[in-house]
N, C-alpha and C. Protein backbone atom coordinates (compact mmCIF):
# COMPACT_ATOMS: atom_id res chain seq x y z
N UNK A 1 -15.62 -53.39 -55.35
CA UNK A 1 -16.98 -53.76 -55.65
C UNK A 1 -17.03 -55.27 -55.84
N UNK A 2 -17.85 -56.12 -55.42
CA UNK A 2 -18.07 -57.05 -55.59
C UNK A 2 -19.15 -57.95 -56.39
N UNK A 3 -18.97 -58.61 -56.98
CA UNK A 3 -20.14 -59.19 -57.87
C UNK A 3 -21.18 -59.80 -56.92
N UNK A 4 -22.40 -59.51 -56.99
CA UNK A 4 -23.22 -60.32 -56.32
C UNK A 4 -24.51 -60.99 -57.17
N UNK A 5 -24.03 -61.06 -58.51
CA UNK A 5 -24.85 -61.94 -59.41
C UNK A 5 -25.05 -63.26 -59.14
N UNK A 6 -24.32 -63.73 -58.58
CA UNK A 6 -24.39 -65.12 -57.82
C UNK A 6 -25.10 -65.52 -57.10
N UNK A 7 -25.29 -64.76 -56.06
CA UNK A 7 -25.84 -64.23 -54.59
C UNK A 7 -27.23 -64.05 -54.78
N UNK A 8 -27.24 -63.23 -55.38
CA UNK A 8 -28.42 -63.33 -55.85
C UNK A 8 -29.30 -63.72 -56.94
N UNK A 9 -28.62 -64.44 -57.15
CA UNK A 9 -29.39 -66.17 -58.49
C UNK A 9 -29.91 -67.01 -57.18
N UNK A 10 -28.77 -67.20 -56.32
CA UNK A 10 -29.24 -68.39 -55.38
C UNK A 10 -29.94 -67.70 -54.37
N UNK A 11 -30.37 -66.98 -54.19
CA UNK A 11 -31.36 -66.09 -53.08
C UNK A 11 -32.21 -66.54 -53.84
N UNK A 12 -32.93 -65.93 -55.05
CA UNK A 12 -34.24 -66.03 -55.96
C UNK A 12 -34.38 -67.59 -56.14
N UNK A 13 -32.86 -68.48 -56.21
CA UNK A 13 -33.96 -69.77 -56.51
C UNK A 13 -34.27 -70.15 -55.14
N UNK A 14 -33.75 -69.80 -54.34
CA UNK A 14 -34.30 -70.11 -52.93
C UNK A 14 -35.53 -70.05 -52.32
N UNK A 15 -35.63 -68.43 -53.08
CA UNK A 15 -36.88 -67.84 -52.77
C UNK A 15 -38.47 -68.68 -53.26
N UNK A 16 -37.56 -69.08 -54.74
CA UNK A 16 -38.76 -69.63 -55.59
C UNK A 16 -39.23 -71.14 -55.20
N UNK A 17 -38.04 -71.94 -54.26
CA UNK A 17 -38.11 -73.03 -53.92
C UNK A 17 -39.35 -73.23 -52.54
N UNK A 18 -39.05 -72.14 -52.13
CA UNK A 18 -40.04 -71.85 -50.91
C UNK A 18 -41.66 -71.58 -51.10
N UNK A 19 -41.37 -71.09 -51.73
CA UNK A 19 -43.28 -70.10 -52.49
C UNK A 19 -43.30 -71.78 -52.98
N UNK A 20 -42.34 -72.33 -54.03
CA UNK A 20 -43.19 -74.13 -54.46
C UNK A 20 -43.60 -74.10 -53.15
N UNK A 21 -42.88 -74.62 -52.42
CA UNK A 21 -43.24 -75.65 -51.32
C UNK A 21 -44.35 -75.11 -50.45
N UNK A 22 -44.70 -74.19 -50.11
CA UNK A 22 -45.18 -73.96 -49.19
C UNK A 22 -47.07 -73.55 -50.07
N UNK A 23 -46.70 -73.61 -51.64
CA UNK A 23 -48.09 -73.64 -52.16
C UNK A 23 -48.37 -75.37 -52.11
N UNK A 24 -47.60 -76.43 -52.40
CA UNK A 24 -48.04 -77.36 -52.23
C UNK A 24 -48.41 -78.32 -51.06
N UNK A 25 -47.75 -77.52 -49.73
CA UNK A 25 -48.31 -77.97 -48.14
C UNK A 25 -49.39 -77.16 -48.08
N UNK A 26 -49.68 -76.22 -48.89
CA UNK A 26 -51.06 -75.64 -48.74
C UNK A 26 -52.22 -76.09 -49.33
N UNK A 27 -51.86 -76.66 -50.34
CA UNK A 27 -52.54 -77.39 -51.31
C UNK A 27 -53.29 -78.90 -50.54
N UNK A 28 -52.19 -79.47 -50.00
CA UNK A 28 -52.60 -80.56 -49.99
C UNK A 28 -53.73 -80.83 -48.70
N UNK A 29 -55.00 -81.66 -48.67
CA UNK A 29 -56.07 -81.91 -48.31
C UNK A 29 -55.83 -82.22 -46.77
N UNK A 30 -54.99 -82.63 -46.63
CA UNK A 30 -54.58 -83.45 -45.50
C UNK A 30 -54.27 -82.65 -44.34
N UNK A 31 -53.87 -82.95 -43.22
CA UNK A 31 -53.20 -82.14 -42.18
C UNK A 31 -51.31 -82.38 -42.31
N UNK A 32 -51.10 -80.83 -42.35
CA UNK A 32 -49.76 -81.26 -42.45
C UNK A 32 -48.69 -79.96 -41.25
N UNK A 33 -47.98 -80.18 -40.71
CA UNK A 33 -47.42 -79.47 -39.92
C UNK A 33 -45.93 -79.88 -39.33
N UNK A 34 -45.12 -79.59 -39.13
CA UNK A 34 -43.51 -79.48 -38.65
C UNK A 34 -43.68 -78.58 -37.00
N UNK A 35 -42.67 -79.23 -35.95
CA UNK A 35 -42.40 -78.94 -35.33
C UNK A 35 -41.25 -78.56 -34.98
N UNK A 36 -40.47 -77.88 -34.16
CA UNK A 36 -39.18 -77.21 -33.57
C UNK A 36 -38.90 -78.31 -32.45
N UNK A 37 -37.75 -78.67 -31.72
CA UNK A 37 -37.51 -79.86 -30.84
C UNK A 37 -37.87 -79.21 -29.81
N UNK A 38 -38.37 -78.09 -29.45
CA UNK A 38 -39.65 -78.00 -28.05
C UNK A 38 -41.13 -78.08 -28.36
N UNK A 39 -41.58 -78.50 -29.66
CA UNK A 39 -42.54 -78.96 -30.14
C UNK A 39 -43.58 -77.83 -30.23
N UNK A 40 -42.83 -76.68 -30.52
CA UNK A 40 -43.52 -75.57 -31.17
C UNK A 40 -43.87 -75.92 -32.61
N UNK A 41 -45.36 -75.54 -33.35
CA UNK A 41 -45.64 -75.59 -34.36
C UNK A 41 -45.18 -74.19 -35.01
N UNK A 42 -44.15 -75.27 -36.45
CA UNK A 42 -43.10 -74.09 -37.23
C UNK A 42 -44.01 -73.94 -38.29
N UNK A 43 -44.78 -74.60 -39.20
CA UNK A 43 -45.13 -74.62 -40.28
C UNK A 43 -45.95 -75.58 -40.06
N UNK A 44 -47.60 -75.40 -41.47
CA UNK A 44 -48.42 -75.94 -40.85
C UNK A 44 -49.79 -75.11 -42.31
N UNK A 45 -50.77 -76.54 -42.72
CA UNK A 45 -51.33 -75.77 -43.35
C UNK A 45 -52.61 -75.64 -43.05
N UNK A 46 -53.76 -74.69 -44.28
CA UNK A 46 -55.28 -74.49 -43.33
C UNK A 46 -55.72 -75.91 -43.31
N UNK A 47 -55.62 -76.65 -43.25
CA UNK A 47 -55.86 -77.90 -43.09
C UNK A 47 -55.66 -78.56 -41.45
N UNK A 48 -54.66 -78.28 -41.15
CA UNK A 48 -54.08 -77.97 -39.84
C UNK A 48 -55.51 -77.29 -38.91
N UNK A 49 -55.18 -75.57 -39.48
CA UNK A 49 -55.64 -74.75 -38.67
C UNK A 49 -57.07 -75.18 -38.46
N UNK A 50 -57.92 -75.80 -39.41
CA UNK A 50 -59.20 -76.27 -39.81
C UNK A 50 -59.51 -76.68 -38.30
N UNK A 51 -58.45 -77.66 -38.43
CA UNK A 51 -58.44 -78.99 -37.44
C UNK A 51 -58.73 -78.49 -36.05
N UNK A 52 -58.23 -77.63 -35.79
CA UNK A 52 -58.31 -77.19 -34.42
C UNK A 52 -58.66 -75.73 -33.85
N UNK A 53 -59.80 -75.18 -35.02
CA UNK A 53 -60.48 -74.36 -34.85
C UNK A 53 -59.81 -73.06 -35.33
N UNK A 54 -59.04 -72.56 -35.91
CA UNK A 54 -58.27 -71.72 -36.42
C UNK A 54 -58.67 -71.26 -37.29
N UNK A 55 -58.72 -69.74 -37.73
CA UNK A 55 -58.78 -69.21 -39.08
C UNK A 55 -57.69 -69.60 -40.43
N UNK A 56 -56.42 -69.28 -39.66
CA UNK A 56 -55.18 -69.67 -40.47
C UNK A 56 -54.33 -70.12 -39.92
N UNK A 57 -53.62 -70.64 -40.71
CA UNK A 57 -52.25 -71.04 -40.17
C UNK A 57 -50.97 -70.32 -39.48
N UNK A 58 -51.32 -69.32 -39.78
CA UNK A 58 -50.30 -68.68 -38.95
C UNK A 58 -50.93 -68.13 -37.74
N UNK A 59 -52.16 -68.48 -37.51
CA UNK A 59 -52.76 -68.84 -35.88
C UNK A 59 -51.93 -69.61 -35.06
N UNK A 60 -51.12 -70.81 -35.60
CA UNK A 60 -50.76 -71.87 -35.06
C UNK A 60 -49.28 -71.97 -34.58
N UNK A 61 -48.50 -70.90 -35.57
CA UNK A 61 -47.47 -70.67 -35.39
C UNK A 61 -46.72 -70.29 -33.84
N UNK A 62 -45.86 -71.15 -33.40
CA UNK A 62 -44.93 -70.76 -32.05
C UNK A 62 -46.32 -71.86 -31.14
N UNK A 63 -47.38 -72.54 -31.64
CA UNK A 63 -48.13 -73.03 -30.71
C UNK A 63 -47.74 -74.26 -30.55
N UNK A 64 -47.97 -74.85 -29.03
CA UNK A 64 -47.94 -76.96 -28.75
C UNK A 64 -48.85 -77.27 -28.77
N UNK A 65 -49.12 -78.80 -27.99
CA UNK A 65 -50.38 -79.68 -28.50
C UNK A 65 -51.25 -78.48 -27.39
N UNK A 66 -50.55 -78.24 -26.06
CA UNK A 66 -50.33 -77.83 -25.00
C UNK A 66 -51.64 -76.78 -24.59
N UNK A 67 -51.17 -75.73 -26.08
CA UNK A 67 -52.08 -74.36 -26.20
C UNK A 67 -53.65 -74.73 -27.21
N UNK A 68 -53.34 -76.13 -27.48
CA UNK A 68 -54.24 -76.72 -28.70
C UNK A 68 -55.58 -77.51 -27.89
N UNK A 69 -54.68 -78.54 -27.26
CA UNK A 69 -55.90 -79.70 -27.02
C UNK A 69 -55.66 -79.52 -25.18
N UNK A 70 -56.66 -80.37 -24.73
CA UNK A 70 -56.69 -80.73 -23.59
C UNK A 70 -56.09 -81.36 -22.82
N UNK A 71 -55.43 -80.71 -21.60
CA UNK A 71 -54.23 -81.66 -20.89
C UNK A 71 -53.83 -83.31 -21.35
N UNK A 72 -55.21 -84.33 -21.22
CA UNK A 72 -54.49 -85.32 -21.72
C UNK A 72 -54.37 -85.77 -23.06
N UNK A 73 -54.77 -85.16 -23.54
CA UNK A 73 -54.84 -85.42 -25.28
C UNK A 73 -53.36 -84.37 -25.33
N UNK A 74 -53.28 -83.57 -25.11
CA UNK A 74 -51.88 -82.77 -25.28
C UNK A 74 -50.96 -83.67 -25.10
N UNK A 75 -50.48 -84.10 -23.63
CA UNK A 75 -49.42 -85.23 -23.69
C UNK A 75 -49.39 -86.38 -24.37
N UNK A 76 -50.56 -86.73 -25.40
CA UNK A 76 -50.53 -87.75 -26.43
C UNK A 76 -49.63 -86.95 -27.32
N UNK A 77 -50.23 -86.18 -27.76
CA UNK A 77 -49.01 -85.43 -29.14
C UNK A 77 -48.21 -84.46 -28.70
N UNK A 78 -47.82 -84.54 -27.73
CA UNK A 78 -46.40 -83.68 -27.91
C UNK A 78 -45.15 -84.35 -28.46
């Protein structure tokens, strides 16, 4: 048997580190969003989604400028 009291201390603060963060990219007023290096949108808040006609943010998720804006405005922000 193995102890996994450890394991799971650092899972939960992990967990808890995430729920912070992701209430305060939600929070904040601004547009905020992360991309993947094929410039898929990973994360991203309603601020974001606001922006470009979206209900939520996880509208946006796996999306580029590509699926967003218009051919040449797309190749501005990719």
């Amino acid at each position: 048997v193995m102890d996994v009291t450890q394991r799971k201390q650092a899972e939960e603060a992990l967990a808890a580190e995430r729920r912070l963060l992701r209430t305060l990219i939600d929070a904040i007023p601004d547009v905020v969003f992360t991309k993947d290096s094929a410039g898929r949108l990973v994360v991203s808040n309603p601020a974001a989604a606001r922006l470009v006609g979206f209900a939520g943010e996880k509208d946006l998720a796996g999306k580029t400028a590509f699926d967003l804006y218009p051919p040449e405005l797309a190749a501005l922000y990719h």
